[in-house]
Protein backbone atom coordinates (compact mmCIF):
# COMPACT_ATOMS: atom_id res chain seq x y z
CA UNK A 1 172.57 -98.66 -60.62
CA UNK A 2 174.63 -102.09 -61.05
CA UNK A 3 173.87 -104.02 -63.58
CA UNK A 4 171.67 -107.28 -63.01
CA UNK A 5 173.19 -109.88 -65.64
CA UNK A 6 169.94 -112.03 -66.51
CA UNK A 7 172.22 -115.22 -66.97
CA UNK A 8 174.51 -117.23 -64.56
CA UNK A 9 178.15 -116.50 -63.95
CA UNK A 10 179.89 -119.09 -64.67
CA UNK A 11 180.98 -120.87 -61.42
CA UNK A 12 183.23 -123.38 -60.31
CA UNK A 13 182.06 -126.45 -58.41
CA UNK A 14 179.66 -125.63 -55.65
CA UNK A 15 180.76 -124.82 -51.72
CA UNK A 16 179.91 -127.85 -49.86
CA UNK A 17 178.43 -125.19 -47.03
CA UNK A 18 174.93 -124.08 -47.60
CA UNK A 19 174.47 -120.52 -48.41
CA UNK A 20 171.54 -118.72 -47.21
CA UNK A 21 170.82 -115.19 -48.14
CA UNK A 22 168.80 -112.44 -47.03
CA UNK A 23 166.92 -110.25 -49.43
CA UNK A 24 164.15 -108.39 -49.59
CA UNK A 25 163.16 -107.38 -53.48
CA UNK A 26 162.67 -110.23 -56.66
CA UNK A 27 165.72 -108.51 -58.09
CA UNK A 28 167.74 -109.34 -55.16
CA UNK A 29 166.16 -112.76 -54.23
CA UNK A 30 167.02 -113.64 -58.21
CA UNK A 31 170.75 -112.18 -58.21
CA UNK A 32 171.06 -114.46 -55.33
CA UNK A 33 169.87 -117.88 -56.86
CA UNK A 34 171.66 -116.89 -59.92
CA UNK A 35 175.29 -116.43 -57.72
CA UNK A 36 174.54 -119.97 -56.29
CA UNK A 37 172.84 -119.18 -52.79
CA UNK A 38 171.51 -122.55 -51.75
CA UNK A 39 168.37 -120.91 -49.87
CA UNK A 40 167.07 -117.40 -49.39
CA UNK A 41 165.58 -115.19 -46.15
CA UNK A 42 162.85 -113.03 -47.44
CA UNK A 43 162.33 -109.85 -45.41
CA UNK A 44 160.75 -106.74 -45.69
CA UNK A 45 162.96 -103.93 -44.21
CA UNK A 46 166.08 -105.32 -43.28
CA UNK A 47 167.37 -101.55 -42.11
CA UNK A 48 165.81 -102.84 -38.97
CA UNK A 49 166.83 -106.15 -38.85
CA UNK A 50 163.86 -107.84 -41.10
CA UNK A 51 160.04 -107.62 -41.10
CA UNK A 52 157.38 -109.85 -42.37
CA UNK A 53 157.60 -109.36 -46.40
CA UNK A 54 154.25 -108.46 -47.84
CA UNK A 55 151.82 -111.18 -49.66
CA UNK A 56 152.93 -109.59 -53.22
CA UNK A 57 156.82 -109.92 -52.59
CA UNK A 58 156.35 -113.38 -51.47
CA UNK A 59 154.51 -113.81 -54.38
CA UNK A 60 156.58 -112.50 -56.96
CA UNK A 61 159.89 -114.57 -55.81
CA UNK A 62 158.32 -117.42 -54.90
CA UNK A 63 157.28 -117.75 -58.75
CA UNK A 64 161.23 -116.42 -59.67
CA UNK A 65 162.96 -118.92 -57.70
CA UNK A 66 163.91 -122.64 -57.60
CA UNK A 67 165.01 -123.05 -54.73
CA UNK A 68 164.32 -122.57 -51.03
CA UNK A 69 162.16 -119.79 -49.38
CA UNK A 70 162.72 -118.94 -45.94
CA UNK A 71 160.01 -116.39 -44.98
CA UNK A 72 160.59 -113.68 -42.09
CA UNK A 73 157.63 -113.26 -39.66
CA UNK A 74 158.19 -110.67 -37.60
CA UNK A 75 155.41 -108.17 -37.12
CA UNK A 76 157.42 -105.29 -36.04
CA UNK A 77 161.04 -104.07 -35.23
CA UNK A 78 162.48 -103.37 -31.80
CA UNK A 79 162.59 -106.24 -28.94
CA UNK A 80 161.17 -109.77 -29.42
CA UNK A 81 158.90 -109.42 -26.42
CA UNK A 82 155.47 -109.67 -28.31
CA UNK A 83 151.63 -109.06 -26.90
CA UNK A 84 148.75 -111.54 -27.91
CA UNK A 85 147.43 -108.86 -31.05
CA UNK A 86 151.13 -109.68 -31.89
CA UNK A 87 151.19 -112.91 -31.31
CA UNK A 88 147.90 -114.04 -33.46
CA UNK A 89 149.31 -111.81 -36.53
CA UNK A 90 152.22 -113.91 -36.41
CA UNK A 91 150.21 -117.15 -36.22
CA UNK A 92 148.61 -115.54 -38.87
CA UNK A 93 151.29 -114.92 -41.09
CA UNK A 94 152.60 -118.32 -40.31
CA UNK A 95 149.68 -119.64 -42.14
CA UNK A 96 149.70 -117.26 -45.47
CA UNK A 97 153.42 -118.31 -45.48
CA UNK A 98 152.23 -122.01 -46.01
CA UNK A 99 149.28 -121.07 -48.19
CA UNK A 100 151.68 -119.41 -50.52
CA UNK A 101 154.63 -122.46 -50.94
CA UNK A 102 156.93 -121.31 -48.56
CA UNK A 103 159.41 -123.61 -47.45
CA UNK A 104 160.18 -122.44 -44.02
CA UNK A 105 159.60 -119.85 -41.89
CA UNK A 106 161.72 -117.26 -39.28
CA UNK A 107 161.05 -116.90 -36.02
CA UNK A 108 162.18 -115.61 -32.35
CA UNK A 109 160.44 -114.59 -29.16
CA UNK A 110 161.50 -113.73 -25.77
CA UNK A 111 160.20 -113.07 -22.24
CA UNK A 112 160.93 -109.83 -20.67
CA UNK A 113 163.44 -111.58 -18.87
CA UNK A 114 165.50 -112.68 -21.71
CA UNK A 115 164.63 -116.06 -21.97
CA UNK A 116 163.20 -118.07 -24.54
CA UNK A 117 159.40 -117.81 -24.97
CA UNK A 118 159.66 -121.34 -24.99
CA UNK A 119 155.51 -121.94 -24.85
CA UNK A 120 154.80 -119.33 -27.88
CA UNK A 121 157.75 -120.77 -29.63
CA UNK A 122 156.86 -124.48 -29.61
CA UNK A 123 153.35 -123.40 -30.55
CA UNK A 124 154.32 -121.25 -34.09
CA UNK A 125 156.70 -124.36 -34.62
CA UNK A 126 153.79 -126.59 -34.52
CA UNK A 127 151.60 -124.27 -36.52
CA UNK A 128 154.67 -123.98 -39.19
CA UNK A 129 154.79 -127.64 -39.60
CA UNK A 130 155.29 -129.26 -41.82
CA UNK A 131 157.29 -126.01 -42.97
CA UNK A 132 161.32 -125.77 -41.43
CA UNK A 133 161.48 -123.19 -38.63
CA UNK A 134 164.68 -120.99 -38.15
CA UNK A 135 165.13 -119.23 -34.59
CA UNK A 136 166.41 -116.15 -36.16
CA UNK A 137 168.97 -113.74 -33.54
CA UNK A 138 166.33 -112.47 -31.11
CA UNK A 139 168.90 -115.45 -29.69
CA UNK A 140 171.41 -113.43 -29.72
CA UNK A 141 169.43 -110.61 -27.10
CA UNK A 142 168.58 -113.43 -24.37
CA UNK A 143 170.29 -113.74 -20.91
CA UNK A 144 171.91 -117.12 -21.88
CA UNK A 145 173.08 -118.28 -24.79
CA UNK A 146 173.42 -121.80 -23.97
CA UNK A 147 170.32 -121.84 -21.90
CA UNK A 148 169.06 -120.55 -24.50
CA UNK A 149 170.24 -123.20 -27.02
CA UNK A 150 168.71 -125.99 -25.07
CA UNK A 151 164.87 -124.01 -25.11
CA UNK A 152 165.40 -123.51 -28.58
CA UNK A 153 165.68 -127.03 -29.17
CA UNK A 154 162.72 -128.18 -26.82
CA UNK A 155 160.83 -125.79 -29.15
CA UNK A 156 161.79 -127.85 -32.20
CA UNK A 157 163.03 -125.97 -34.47
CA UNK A 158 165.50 -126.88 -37.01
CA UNK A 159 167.48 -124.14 -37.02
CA UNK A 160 169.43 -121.06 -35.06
CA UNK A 161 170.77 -118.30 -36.31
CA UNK A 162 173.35 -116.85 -34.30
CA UNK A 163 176.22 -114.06 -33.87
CA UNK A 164 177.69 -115.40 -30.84
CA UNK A 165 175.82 -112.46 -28.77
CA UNK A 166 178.15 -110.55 -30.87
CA UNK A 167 177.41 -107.52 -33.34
CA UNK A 168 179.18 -109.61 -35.98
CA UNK A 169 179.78 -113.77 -36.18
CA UNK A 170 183.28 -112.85 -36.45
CA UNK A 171 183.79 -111.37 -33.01
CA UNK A 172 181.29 -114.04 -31.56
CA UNK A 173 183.09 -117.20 -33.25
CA UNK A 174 184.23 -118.52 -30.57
CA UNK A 175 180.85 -119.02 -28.96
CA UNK A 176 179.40 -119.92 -32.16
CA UNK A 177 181.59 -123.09 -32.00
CA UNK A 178 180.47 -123.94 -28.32
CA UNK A 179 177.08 -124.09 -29.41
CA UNK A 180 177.61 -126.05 -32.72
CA UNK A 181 179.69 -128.46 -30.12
CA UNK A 182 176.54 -128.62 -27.69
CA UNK A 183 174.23 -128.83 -30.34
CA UNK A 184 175.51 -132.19 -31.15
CA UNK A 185 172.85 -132.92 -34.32
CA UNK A 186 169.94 -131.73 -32.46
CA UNK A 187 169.56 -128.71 -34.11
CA UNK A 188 171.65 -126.80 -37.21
CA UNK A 189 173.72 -124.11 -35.61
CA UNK A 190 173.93 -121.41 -38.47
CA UNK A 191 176.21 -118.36 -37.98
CA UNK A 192 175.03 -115.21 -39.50
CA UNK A 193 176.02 -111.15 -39.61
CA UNK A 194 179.11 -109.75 -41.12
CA UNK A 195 179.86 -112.63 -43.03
CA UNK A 196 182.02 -111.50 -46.64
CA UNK A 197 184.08 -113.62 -49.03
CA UNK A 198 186.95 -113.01 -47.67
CA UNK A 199 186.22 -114.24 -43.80
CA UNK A 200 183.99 -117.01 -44.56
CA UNK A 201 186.36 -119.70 -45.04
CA UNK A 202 188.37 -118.85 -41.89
CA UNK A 203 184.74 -118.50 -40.12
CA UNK A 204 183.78 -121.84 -41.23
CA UNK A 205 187.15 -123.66 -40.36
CA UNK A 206 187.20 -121.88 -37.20
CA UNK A 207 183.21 -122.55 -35.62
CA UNK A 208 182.77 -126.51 -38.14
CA UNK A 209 179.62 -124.24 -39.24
CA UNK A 210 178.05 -126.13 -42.38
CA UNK A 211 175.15 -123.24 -43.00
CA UNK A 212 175.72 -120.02 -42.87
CA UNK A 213 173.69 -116.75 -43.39
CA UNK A 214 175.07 -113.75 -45.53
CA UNK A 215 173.45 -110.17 -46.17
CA UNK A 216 176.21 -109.37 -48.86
CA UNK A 217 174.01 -105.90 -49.25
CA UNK A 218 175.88 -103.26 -51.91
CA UNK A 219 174.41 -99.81 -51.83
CA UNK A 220 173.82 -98.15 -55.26
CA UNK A 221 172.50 -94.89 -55.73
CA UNK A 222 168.71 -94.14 -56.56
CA UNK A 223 167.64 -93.86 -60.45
CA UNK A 224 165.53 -90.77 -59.13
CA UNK A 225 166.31 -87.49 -61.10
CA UNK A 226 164.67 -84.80 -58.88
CA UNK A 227 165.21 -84.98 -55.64
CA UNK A 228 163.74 -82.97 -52.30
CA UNK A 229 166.26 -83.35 -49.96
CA UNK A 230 164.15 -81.37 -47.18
CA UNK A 231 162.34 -84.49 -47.07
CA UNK A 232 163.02 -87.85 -45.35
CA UNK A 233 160.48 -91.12 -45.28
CA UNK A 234 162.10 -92.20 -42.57
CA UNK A 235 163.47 -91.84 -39.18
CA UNK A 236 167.08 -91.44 -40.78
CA UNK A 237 167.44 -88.16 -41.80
CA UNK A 238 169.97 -89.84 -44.60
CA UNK A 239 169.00 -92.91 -47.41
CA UNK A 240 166.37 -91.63 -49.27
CA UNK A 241 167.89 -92.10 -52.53
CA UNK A 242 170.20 -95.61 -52.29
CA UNK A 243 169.17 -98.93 -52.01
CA UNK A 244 171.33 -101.92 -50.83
CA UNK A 245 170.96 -104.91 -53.33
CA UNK A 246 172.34 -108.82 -53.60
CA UNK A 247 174.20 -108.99 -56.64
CA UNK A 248 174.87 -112.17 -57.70
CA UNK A 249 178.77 -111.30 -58.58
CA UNK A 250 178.85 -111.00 -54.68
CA UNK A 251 176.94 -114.34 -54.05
CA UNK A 252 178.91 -115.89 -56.70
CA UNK A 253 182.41 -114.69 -54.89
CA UNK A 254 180.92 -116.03 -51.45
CA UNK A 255 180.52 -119.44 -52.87
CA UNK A 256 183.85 -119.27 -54.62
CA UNK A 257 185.55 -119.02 -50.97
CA UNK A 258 183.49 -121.93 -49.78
CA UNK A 259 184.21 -124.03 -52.61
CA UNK A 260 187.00 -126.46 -50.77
């Protein structure tokens, strides 16, 4: 396993761009703060993208952390096309999240065309207030970006998070910087997936980004002595004994680059 150090690194001044990062354990979510993330995403299972974390995780890190906490609520993985028993556990969720000090909450649903479930939307953003709401990259599956961009910001949501309706921000920079240009204030444009120390500053410069969203996930191996390899949990017939972790040496070198 890597080594957690329990205090800071010792850090030069801090990037003017906002760090957000997404974790999904205490040790993780702390690493994080401690490498100067500005905000965090909490998630269960981010193999498939992010799930809604569990009232005990949210728990534990909210009581670890100073600063922001960003909550996931997603009920399931797969497509963002969600029925009403879907629906009402998200509304649901929505409301534990503010019961339990969260600061803001994730979000994204679509209609079966690709569009923005604009009516569903507006309505978790209401029930989230007085919480921030992030449109999370279900954005990045719909049938038009910049249509998209404007329901998004009827909804009223503060945020989008957004490849470019790319695999990575990288390859989808371009767009990125068409929407932050459209956006014009209404909404914070925040690219997000495949971001690494040594693009960021380039992405940045290139898109006029001022948030963006890292994963910064290192695999380390599984303290488990005996192991049954005949056996998998999962679906994956690899990954039952590694982990992917933040460590805050990574967080710290992310905000290092940004630091201009």
């Amino acid at each position: 396993m890597i080594a957690q150090s329990q205090q800071p690194l010792e850090r030069t001044a801090g990037p003017r761009i906002l760090i957000e990062v997404s974790v999904d354990s205490v040790a993780s979510a702390s690493a994080a703060e401690r490498g100067g993330a500005a905000r965090i995403e909490l998630c269960s299972a981010l193999s498939v993208g992010g799930l809604t974390p569990s009232a005990g995780l949210v728990e534990k890190v909210r009581s670890a952390l100073s600063i922001p906490i960003h909550l996931m609520i997603r009920p399931r993985p797969g497509d963002f096309y969600y029925d009403r028993d879907e629906f009402e556990t998200m509304q649901r969720d929505i409301c534990v999240a503010k019961q339990m000090g969260a600061h803001g909450v994730v979000i994204g649903l679509l209609d079966v065309d690709g569009s923005v479930d604009v009516s569903r939307t507006k309505e978790l953003v209401d029930l989230a207030r007085p919480l921030e709401v992030t449109f999370h990259r279900a954005f990045d599956m719909s049938a038009d970006l910049f249509r998209a961009l404007e329901d998004v910001c009827a909804c009223g949501a503060n945020r989008l998070l957004t490849s470019g309706g790319k695999q990575t921000c990288l390859e989808g920079q371009a767009t990125i910087a068409e929407l932050i240009q459209r956006a014009d204030e209404r909404i914070i444009v925040m690219p997000g997936s495949g971001i690494k120390p040594e693009n960021a500053r380039a992405l940045v410069e290139n898109t006029g980004a001022r948030e963006i969203h890292a994963g910064l996930r290192t695999v380390v191996p599984s303290p488990m002595h005996y192991r049954n390899e005949q056996v998998a949990m999962g679906s994956a017939a690899s990954g039952e004994y590694e982990r992917s972790v933040v460590t805050e040496e990574s967080v710290k070198r992310l905000c290092d680059a940004l630091s201009f």
